[in-house]
Protein backbone atom coordinates (compact mmCIF):
# COMPACT_ATOMS: atom_id res chain seq x y z
CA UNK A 1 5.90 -25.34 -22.07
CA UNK A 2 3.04 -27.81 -23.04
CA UNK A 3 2.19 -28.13 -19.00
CA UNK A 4 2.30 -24.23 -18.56
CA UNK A 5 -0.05 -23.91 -21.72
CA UNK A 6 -2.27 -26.70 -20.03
CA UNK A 7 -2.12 -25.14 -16.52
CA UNK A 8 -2.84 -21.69 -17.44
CA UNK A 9 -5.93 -22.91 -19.55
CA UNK A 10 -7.24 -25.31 -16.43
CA UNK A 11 -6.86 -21.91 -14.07
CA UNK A 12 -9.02 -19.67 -16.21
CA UNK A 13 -11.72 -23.06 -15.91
CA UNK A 14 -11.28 -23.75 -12.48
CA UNK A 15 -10.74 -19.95 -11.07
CA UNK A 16 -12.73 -16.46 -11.97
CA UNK A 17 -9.79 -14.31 -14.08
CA UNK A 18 -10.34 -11.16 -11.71
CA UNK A 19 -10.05 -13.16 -8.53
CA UNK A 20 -6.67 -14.75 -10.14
CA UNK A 21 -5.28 -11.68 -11.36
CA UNK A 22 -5.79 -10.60 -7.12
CA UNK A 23 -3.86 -13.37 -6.01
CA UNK A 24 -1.64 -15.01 -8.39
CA UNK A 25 0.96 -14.23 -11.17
CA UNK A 26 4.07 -14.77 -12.98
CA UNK A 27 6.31 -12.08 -11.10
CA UNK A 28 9.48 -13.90 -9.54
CA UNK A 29 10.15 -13.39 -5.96
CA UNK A 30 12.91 -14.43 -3.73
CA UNK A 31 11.60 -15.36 -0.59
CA UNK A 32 14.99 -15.00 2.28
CA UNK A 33 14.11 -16.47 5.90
CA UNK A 34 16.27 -15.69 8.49
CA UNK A 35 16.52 -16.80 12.15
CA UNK A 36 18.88 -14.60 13.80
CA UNK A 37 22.26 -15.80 16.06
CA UNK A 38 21.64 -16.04 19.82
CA UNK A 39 21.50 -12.89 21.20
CA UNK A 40 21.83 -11.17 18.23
CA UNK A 41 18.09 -10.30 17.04
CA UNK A 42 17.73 -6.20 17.53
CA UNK A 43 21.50 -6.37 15.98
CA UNK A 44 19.77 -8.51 12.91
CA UNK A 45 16.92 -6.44 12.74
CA UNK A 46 19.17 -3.05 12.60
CA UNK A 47 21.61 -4.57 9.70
CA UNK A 48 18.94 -5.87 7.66
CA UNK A 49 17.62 -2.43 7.76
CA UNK A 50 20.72 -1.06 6.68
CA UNK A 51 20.90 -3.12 3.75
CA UNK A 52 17.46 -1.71 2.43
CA UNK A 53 19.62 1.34 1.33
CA UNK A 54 22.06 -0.64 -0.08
CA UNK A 55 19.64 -3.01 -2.23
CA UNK A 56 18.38 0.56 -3.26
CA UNK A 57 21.70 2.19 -4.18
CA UNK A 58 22.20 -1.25 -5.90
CA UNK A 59 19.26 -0.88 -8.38
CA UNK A 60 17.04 -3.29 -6.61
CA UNK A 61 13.63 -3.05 -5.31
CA UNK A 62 13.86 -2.91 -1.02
CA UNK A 63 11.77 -5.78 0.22
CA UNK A 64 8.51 -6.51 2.03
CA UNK A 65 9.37 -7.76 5.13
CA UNK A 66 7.53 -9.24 8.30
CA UNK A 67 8.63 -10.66 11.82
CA UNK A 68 7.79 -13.80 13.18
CA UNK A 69 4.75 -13.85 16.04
CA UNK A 70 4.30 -17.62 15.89
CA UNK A 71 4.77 -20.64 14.56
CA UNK A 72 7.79 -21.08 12.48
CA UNK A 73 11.60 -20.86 13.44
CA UNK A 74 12.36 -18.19 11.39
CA UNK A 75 12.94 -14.45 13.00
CA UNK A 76 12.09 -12.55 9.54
CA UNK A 77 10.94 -13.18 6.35
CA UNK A 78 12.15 -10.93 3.44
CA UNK A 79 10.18 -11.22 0.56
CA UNK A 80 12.47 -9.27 -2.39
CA UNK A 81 10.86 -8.80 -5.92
CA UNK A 82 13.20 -9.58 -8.84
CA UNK A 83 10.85 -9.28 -12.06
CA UNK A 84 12.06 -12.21 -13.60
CA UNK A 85 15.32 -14.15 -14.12
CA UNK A 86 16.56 -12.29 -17.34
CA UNK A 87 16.12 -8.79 -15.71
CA UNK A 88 17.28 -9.39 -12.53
CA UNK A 89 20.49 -11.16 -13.87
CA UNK A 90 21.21 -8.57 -17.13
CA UNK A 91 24.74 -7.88 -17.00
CA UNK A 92 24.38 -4.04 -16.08
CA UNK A 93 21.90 -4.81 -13.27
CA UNK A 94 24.98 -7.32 -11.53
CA UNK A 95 27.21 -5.23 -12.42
CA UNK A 96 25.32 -2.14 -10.66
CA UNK A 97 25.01 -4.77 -7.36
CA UNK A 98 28.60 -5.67 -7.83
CA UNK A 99 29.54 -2.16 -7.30
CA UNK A 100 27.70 -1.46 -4.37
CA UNK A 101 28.11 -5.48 -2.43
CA UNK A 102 31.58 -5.19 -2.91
CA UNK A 103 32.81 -2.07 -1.75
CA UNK A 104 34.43 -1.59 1.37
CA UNK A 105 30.93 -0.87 3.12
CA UNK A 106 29.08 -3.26 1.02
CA UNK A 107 31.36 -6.43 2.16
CA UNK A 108 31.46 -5.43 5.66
CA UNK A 109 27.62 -5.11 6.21
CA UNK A 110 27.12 -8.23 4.56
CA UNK A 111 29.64 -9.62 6.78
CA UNK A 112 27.48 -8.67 9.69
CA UNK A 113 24.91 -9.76 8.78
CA UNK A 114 26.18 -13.08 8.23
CA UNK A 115 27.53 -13.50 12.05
CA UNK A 116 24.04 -12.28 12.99
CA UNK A 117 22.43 -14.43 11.37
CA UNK A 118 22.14 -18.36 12.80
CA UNK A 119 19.73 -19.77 10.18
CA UNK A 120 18.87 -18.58 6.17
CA UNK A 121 16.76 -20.09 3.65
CA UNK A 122 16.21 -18.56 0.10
CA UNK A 123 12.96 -19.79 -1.91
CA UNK A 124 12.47 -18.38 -5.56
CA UNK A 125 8.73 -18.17 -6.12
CA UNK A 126 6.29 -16.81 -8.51
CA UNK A 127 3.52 -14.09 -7.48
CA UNK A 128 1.49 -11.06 -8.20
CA UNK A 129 2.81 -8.49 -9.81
CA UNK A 130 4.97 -6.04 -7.91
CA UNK A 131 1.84 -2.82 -7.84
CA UNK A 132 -0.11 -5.98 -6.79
CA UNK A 133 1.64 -6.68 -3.84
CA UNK A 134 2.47 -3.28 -2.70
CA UNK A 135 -1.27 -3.10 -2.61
CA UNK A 136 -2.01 -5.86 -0.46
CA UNK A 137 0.50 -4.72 2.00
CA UNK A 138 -0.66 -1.59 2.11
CA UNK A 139 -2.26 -0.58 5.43
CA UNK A 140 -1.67 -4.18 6.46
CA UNK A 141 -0.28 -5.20 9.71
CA UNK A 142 -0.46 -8.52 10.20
CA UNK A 143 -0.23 -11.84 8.42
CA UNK A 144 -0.87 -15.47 8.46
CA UNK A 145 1.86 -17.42 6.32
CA UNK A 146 1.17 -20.76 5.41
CA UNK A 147 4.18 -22.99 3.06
CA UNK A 148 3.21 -26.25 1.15
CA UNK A 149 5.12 -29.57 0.74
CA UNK A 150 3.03 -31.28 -1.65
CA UNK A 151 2.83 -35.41 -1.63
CA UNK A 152 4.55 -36.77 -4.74
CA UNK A 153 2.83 -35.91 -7.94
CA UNK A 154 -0.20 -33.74 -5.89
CA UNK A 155 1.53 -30.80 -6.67
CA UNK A 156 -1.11 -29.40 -8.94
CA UNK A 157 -4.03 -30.73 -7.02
CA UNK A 158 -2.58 -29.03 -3.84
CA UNK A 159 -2.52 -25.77 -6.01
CA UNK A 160 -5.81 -26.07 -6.94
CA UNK A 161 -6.82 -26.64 -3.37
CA UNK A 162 -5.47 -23.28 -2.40
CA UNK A 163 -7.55 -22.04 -5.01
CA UNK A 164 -10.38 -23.36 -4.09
CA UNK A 165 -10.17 -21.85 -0.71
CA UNK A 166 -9.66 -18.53 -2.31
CA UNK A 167 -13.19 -18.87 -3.93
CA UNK A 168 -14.66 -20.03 -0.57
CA UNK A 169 -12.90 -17.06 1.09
CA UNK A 170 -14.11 -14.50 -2.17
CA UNK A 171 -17.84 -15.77 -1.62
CA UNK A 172 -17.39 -14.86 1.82
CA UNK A 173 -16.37 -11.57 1.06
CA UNK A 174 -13.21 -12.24 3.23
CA UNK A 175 -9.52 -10.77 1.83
CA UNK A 176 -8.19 -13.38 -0.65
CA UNK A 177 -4.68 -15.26 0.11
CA UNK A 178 -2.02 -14.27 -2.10
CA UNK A 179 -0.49 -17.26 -3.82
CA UNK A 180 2.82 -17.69 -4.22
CA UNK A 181 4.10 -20.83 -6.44
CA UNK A 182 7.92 -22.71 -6.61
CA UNK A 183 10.29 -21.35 -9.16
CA UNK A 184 13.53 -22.97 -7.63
CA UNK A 185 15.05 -23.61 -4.09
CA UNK A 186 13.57 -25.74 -0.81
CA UNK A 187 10.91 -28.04 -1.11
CA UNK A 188 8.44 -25.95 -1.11
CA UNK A 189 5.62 -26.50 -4.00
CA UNK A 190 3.46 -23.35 -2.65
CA UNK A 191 2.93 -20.61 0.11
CA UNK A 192 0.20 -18.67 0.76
CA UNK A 193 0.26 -15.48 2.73
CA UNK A 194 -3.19 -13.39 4.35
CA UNK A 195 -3.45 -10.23 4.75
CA UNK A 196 -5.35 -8.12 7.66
CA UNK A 197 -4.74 -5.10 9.46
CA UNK A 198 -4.38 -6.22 12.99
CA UNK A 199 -4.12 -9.30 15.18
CA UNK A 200 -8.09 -8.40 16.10
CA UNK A 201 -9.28 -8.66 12.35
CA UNK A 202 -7.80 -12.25 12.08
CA UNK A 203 -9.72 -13.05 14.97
CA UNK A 204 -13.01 -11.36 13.17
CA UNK A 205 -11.72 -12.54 9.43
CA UNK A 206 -14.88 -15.19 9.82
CA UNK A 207 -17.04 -13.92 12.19
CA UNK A 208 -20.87 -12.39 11.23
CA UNK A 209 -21.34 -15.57 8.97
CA UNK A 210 -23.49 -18.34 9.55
CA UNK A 211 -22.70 -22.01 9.40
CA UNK A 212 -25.20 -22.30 6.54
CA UNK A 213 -23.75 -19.73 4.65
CA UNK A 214 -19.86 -20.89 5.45
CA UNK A 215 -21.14 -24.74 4.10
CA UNK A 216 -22.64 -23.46 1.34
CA UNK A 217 -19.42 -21.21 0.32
CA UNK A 218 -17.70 -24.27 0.51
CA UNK A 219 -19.40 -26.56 -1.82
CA UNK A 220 -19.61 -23.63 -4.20
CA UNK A 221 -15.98 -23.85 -4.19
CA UNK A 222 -15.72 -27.96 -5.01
CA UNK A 223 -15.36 -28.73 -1.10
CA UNK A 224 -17.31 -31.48 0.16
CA UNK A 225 -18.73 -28.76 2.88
CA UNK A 226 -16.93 -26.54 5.06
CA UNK A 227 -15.66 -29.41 7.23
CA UNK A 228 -13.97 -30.83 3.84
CA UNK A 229 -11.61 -27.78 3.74
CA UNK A 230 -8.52 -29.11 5.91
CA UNK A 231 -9.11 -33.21 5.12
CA UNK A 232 -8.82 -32.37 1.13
CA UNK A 233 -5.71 -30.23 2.25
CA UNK A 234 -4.12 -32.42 4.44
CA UNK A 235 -4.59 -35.88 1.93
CA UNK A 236 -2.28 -33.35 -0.36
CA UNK A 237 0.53 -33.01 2.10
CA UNK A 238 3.77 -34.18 2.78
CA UNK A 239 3.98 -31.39 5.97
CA UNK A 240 3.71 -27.73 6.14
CA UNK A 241 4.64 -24.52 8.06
CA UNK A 242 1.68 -22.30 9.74
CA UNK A 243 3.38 -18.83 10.97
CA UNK A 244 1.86 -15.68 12.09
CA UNK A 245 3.56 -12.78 11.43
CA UNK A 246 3.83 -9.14 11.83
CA UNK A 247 5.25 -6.03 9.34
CA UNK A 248 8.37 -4.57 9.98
CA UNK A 249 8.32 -2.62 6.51
């Protein structure tokens, strides 16, 4: 609790409070990649949008989800909100999920799904709020996915770094990354996701600004100059994933 007390107090020192309440936050969500079987991605795609009604009918909340473009092996990442642990796990919530999962129709779709799938990997992570993120994905189509392994004991450092970008980005006046921070799973310490409507405004997310201007973001940020961006990110690293990705929902 003491490190939580001290974290939260270095954030509202190190970051602005509105630009952290845009991109960060305690909300818990489970974060499901999923590479589908040979042969078997349209079949993937059409179950896991069958089970949207069924995390409905269950009581949950359906989830963002995106398809791979480039980069990582995954096919789709679901992104499901849960609240928090307590609420997601009270005993009439599982027993509402029970209800629908196994039935008949429950345990066969999820049986599909599973010889579908070749590949799943479930990361518990803390976010914005839920109304956050349905507001940054609104209108969006498009999205560039970046997940963190920290070097040993850099974890906080490597969270500040994504920070810091998000300032650089903010006096820019480019979209902020949302941050998303490890609760439990893979060894992931952090992922951040951007938003933009299209392919074309990722291209553009940087153009119009001058190389003054972009240094002098930078070092307003803490970098040592724009060109210090990826060597203070990389010295924090033990590897990480770069994807680009498009909506499906």
């Amino acid at each position: 609790m003491r490190h939580l007390i001290l974290l939260a107090t270095l954030l509202l020192g190190l970051y602005p409070a509105s630009a952290a309440a845009q991109t960060e936050g305690d909300y818990l969500y489970n974060v499901r990649m999923v590479r589908a079987a040979s042969g078997e991605w349209l079949e993937l795609m059409d179950l896991l949008e069958a089970a949207e009604a069924l995390h409905i009918e269950a009581g949950d909340v359906a989830p963002f989800w995106m398809r791979h473009s480039q980069g990582d092996q995954w096919d789709f990442m679901l992104i499901h909100p849960m609240d928090d642990h307590p609420t997601f796990h009270a005993p009439e919530r599982v027993a509402r999920r029970a209800g629908v999962w196994e039935s008949a129709r429950g345990r066969d779709l999820a049986g599909r799904i599973e010889a579908a799938t070749a590949y799943t990997e479930e990361w518990f992570a803390r976010s914005v709020p839920l109304e956050v993120m349905r507001a940054r994905f609104d209108g969006m189509g498009f999205f560039h996915i970046e997940m963190f392994a920290g070097l040993p004991g850099r974890r906080d450092a490597l969270l500040d770094q994504r920070r810091m970008e998000n300032q650089f980005y903010e006096a820019l006046g480019r979209q902020l990354n949302l941050l998303f921070v490890r609760d439990s799973g893979p060894n992931w310490d952090a992922m951040t996701i951007g938003f933009y409507e299209s392919l074309q405004a990722y291209a553009n997310a940087g153009a119009g600004k001058t190389e003054a201007a972009q240094d002098a973001a930078a070092r307003g940020a803490g970098f040592d100059g724009v060109g210090g961006i990826s060597p203070l990110l990389r010295s924090l690293l033990s590897y990480h994933h770069d994807t680009l990705a498009v909506r499906v929902r």
